[in-house]
Protein backbone atom coordinates (compact mmCIF):
# COMPACT_ATOMS: atom_id res chain seq x y z
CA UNK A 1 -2.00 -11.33 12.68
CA UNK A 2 -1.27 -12.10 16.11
CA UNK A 3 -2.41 -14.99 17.92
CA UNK A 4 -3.61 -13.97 21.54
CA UNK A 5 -4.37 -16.01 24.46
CA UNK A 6 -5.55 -14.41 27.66
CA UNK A 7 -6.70 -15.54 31.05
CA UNK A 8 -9.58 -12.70 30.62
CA UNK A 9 -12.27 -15.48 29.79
CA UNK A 10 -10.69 -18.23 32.75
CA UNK A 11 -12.08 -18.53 36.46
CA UNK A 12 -10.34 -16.35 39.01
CA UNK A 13 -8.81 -19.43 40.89
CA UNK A 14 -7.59 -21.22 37.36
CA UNK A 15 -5.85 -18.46 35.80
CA UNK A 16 -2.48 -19.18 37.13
CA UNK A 17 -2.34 -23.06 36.03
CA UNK A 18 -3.92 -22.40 33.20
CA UNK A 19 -1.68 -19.45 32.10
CA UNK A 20 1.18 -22.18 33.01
CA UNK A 21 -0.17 -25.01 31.18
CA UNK A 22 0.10 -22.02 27.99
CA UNK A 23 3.55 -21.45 28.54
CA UNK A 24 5.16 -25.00 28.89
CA UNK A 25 2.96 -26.06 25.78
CA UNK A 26 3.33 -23.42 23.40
CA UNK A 27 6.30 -21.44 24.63
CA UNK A 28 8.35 -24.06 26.48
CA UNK A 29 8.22 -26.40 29.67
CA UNK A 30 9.19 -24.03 32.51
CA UNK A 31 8.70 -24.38 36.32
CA UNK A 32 6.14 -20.82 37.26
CA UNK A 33 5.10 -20.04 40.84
CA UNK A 34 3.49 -17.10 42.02
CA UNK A 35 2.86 -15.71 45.57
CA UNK A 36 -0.80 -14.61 44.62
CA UNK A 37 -1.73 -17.00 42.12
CA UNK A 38 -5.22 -16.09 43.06
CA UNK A 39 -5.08 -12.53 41.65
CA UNK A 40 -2.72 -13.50 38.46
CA UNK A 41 -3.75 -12.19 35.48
CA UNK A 42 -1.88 -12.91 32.08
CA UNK A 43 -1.81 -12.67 28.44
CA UNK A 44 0.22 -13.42 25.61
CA UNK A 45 0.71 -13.10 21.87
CA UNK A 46 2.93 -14.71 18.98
CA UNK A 47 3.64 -13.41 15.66
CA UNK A 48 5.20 -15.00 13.09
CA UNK A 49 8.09 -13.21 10.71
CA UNK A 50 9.27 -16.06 8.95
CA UNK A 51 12.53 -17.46 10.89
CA UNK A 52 11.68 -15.64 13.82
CA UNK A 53 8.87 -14.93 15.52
CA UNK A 54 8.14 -11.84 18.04
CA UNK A 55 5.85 -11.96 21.25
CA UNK A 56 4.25 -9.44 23.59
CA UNK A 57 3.45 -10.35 27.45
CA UNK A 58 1.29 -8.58 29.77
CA UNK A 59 1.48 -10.74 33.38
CA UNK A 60 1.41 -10.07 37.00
CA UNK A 61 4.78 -11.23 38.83
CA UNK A 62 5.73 -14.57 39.34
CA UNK A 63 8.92 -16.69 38.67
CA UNK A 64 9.52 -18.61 36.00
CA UNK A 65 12.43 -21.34 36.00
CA UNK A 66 14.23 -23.69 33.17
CA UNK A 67 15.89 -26.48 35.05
CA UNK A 68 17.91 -29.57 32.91
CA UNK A 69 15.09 -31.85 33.23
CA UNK A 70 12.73 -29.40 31.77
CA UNK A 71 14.89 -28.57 28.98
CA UNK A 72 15.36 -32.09 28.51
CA UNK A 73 11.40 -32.44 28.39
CA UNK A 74 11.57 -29.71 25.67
CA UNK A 75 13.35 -27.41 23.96
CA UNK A 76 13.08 -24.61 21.37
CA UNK A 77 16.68 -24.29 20.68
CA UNK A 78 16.45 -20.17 21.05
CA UNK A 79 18.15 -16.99 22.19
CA UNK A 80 15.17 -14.94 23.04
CA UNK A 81 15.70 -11.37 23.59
CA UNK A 82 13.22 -9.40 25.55
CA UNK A 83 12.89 -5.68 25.65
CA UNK A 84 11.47 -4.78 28.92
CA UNK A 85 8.54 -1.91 28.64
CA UNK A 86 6.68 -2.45 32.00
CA UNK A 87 8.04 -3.77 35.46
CA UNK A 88 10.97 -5.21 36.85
CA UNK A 89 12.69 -8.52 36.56
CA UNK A 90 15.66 -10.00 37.67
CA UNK A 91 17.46 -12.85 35.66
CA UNK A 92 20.46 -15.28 36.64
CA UNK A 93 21.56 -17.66 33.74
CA UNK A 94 25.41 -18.96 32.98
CA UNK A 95 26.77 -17.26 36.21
CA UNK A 96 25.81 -14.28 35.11
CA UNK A 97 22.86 -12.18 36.96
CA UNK A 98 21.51 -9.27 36.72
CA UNK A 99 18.04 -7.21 37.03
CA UNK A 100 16.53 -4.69 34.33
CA UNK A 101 13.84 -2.20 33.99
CA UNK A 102 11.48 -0.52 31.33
CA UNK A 103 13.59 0.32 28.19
CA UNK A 104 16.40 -2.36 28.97
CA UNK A 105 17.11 -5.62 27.08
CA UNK A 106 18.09 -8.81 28.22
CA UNK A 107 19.22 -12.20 26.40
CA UNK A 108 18.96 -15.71 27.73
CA UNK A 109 19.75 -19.44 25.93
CA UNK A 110 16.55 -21.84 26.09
CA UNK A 111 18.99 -24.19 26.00
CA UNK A 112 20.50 -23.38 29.65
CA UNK A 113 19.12 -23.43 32.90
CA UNK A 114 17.52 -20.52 34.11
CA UNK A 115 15.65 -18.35 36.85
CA UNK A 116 13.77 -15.36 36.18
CA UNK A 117 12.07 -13.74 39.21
CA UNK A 118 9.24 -10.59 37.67
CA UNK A 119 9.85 -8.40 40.95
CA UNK A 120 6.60 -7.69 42.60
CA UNK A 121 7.54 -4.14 43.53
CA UNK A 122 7.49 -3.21 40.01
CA UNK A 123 4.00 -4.04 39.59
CA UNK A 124 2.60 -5.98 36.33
CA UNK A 125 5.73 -7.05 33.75
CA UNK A 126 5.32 -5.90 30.51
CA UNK A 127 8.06 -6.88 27.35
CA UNK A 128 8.73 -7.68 24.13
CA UNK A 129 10.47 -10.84 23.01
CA UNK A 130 12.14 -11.99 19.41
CA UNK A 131 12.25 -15.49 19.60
CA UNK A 132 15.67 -16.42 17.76
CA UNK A 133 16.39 -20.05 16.42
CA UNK A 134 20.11 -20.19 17.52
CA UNK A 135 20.91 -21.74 13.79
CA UNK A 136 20.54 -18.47 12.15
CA UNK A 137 22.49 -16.53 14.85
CA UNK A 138 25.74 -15.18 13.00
CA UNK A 139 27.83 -15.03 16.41
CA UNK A 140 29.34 -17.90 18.45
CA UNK A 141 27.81 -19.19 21.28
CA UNK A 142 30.74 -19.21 23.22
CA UNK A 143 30.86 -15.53 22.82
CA UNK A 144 27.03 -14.76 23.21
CA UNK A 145 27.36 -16.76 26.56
CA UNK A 146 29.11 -14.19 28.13
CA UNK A 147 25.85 -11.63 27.49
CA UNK A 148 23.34 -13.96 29.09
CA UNK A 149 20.94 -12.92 31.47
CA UNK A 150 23.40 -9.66 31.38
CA UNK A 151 21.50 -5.94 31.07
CA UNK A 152 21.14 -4.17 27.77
CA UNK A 153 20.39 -0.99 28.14
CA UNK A 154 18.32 0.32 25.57
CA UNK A 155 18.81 4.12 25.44
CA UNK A 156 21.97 4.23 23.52
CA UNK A 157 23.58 3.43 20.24
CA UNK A 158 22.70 0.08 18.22
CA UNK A 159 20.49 -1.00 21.51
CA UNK A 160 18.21 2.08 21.53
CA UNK A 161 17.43 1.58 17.63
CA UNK A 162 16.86 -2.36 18.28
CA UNK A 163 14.33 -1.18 21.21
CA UNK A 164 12.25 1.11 18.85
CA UNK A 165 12.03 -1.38 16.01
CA UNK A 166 10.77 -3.94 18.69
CA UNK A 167 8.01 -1.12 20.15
CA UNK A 168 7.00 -0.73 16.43
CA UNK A 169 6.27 -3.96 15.94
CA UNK A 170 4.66 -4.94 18.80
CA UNK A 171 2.26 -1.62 17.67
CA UNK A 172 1.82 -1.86 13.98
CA UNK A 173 3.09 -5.68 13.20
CA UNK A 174 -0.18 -6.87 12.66
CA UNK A 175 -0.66 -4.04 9.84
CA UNK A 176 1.74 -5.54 7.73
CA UNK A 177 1.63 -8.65 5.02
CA UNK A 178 3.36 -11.96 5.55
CA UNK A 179 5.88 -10.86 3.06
CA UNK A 180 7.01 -7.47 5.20
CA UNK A 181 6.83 -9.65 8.06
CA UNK A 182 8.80 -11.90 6.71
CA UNK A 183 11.49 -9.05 5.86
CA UNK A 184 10.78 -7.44 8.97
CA UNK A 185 12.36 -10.28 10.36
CA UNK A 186 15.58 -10.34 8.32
CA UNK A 187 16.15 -6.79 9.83
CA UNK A 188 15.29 -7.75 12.84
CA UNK A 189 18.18 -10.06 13.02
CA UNK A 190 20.93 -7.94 11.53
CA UNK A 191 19.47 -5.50 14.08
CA UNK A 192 19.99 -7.89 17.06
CA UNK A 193 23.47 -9.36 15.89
CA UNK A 194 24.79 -5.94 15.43
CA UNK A 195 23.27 -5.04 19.14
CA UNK A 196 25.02 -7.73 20.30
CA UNK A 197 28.43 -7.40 18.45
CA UNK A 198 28.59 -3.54 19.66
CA UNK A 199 28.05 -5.33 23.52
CA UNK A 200 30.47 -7.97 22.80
CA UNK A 201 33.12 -5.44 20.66
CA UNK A 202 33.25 -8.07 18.22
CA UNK A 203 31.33 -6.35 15.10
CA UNK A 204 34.22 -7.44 12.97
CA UNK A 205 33.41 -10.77 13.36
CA UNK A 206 29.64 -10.60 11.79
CA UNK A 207 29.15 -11.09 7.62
CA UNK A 208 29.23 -8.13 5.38
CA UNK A 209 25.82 -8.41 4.93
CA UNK A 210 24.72 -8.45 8.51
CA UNK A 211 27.18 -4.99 8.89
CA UNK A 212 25.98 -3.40 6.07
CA UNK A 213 22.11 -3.99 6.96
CA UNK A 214 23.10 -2.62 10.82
CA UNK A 215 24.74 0.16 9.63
CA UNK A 216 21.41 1.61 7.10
CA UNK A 217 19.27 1.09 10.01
CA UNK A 218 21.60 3.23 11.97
CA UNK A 219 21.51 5.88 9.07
CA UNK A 220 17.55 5.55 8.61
CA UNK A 221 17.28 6.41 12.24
CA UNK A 222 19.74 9.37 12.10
CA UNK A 223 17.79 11.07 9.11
CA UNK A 224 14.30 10.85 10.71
CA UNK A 225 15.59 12.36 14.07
CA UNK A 226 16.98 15.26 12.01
CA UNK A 227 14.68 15.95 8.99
CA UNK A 228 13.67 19.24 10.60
CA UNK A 229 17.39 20.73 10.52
CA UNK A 230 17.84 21.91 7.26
CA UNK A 231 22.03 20.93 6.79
CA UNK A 232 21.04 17.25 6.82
CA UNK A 233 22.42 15.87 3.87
CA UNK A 234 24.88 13.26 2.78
CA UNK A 235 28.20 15.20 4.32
CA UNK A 236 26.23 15.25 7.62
CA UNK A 237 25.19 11.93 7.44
CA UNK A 238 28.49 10.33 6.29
CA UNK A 239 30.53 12.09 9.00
CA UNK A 240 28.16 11.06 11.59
CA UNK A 241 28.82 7.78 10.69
CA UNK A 242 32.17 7.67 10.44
CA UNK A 243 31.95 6.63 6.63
CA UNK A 244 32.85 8.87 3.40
CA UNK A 245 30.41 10.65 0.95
CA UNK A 246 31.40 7.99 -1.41
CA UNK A 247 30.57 5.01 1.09
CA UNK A 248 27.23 6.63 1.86
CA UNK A 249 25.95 6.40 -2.01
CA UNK A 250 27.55 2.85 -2.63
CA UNK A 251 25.43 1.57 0.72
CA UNK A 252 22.27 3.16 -1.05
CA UNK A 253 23.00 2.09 -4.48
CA UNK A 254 20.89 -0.24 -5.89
CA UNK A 255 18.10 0.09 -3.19
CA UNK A 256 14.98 1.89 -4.25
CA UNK A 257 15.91 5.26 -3.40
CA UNK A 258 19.06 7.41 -2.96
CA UNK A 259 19.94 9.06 0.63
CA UNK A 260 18.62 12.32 -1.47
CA UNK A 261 15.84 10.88 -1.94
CA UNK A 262 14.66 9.22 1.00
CA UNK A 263 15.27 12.93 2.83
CA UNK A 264 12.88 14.73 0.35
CA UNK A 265 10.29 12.22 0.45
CA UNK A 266 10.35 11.33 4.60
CA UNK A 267 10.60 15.65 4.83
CA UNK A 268 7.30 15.77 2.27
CA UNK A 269 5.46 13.11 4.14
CA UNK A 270 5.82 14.98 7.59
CA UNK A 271 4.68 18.14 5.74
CA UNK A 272 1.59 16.44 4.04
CA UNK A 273 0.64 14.88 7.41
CA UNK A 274 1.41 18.25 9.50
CA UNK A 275 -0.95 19.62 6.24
CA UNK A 276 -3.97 18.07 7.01
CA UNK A 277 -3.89 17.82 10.48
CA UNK A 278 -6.82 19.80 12.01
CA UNK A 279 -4.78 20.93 14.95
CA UNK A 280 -2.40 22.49 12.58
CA UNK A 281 -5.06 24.36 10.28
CA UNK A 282 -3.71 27.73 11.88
CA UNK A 283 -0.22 27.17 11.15
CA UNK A 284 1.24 28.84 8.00
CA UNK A 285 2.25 26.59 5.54
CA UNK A 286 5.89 28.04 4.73
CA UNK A 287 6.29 27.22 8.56
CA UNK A 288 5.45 23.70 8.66
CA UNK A 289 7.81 23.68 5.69
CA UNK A 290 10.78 25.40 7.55
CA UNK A 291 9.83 22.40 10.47
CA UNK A 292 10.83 19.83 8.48
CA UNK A 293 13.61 21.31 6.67
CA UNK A 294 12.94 22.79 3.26
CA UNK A 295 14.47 25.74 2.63
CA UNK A 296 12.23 27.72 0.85
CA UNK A 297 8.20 27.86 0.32
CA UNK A 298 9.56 27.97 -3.32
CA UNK A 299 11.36 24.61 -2.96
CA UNK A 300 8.47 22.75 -1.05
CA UNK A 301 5.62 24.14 -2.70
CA UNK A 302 7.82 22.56 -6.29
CA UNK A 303 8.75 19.12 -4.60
CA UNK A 304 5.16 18.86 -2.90
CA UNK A 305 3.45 19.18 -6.42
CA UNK A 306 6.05 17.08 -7.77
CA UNK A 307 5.19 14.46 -5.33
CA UNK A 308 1.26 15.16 -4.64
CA UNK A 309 0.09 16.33 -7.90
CA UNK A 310 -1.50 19.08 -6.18
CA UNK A 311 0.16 22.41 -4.31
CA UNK A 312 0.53 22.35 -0.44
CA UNK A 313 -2.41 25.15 -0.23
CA UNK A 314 -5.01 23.11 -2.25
CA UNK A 315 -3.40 19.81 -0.18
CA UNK A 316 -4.93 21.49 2.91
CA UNK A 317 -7.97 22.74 1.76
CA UNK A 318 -9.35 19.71 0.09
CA UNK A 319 -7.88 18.15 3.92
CA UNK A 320 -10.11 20.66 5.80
CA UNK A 321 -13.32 19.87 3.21
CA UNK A 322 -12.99 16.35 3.85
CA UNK A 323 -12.67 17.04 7.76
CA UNK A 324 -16.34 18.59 7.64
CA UNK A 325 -17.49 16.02 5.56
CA UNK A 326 -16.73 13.69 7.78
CA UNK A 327 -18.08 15.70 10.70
CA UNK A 328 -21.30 15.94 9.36
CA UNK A 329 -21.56 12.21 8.41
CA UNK A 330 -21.22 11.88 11.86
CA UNK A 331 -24.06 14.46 12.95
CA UNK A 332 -25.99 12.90 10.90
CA UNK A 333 -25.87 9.21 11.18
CA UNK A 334 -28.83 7.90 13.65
CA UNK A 335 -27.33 6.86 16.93
């Protein structure tokens, strides 16, 4: 569950200091001006996945700045890494400086002095932020220091997965049980290390374990942006990788499913959503099939049954009856 705060419920003319008070107490002591702190308007939300925790915050521009004092009044101890999905910002941190827009990433040290100025051209700042204790970070500081307040951008290879596991759990986090959040934040620190290693070209340097983990998030995200082509399988995979066949199996062995199977059943659960989708009720079945990459009506209809119980064709109809059902519950419930 997350824990929100917003200025929503504060007086116009307190929102600003009261938004700061927030940060310094709960976040960290930080110096924040703003050029209209009449019209500032802020929120912010925490949750918690065991070592780390991850935070959304929705804010109108202003600047926020760690000096030595401040991080002598307090300190978290943290590499926070924010994934920027609104706005503008521009960062300068261990001589380095640089500014970043939506989709880029950005790391800074809590433990450094700081300035980060949200750009007021760029309208409200919007971003993501895993809060990392710098204990369990599996790369030296002296080599992370050369990535701070440095742009990430998060469109391409290790980065772009990192970004779209921080999206999805800013938007379905609070779904999940302590316990996946918990392991929802062991991936998300193999993801970030690995992110980091590929900017730093030091992924030798990171445990086996943090490699390995990297690597099947890499290979998750490869099969689900090419279940619809029907040659995915684990040649394709493995080459795209830059692994062998054998490699492939021995990273899946031992987990709950094989490569095989986490195809067929990611490939059935498109279908059986695509299935009872209204919008789709026109669409022939073999071709939602073909979409996601069975070969055959023959071979989906089997592995749908298999998996379902049921055949794709009753799938859909008992889909469509529950559809009206639900219509007319709705006709008929008094307003």
């Amino acid at each position: 569950m997350w824990s929100v705060v917003s200025s929503g419920g504060v007086p116009a003319g307190e929102r600003f200091d009261w938004y700061a008070d927030v940060i310094s107490r709960e976040v960290m002591p930080a110096a924040l001006s703003s050029e209209r702190p009449a019209d500032f308007q802020g929120e912010a939300a925490v949750l918690d996945l065991g070592e780390l925790r991850v935070a959304r915050f929705a804010l109108s521009p202003l600047r926020s700045r760690r000096t030595p004092a401040l991080i002598r009044r307090g300190d978290p101890e943290q590499y926070q890494l924010a994934l920027l999905r609104k706005g503008a910002t521009r960062m300068s941190q261990h001589r380095n400086e640089s500014t970043v827009g939506p989709g880029d990433l950005m790391l800074w040290d809590t433990s450094r002095p700081s300035d980060n100025e949200m750009l007021a051209e760029g309208g409200q700042v919007r971003a993501t932020v895993l809060m990392l204790p710098r204990v369990v970070m599996p790369l030296r500081t002296q080599r992370l220091d050369r990535l701070l307040a440095g742009r990430i951008p998060g469109d391409r290879g290790v980065a772009a997965i990192l970004a779209s596991f921080m999206t999805a759990l800013e938007d379905h986090g609070a779904e999940c049980e302590p316990e996946d959040l918990r392991r929802m934040g062991a991936v998300a620190l193999d993801l970030v290390a690995a992110c980091l290693a590929q900017h730093l070209d030091s992924e030798d340097h990171l445990p086996f374990e943090v490699r390995e983990q990297a690597l099947l998030q890499r290979i998750h995200a490869f099969i689900e942006h090419n279940l619809g082509d029907p040659e995915l399988n684990p040649s394709v995979i493995a080459a795209h990788h830059h692994i062998s066949v054998r490699s492939l199996h021995q990273l899946f062995h031992g987990r709950k499913e094989s490569v095989q199977a986490r195809i067929r059943r990611r490939r059935l659960e498109q279908c059986r959503a695509d299935l009872g989708c209204p919008d789709l009720a026109a669409r022939p079945v073999q071709a939602i099939a073909a979409r996601w990459g069975f070969s055959g009506p023959v071979v989906f209809s089997r592995s749908f049954r298999e998996a379902y119980g049921i055949s794709p064709t009753e799938f859909r109809a008992l889909s469509a009856e529950q559809s009206c059902s639900d219509r007319s519950l709705c006709r008929s419930a008094p307003a």
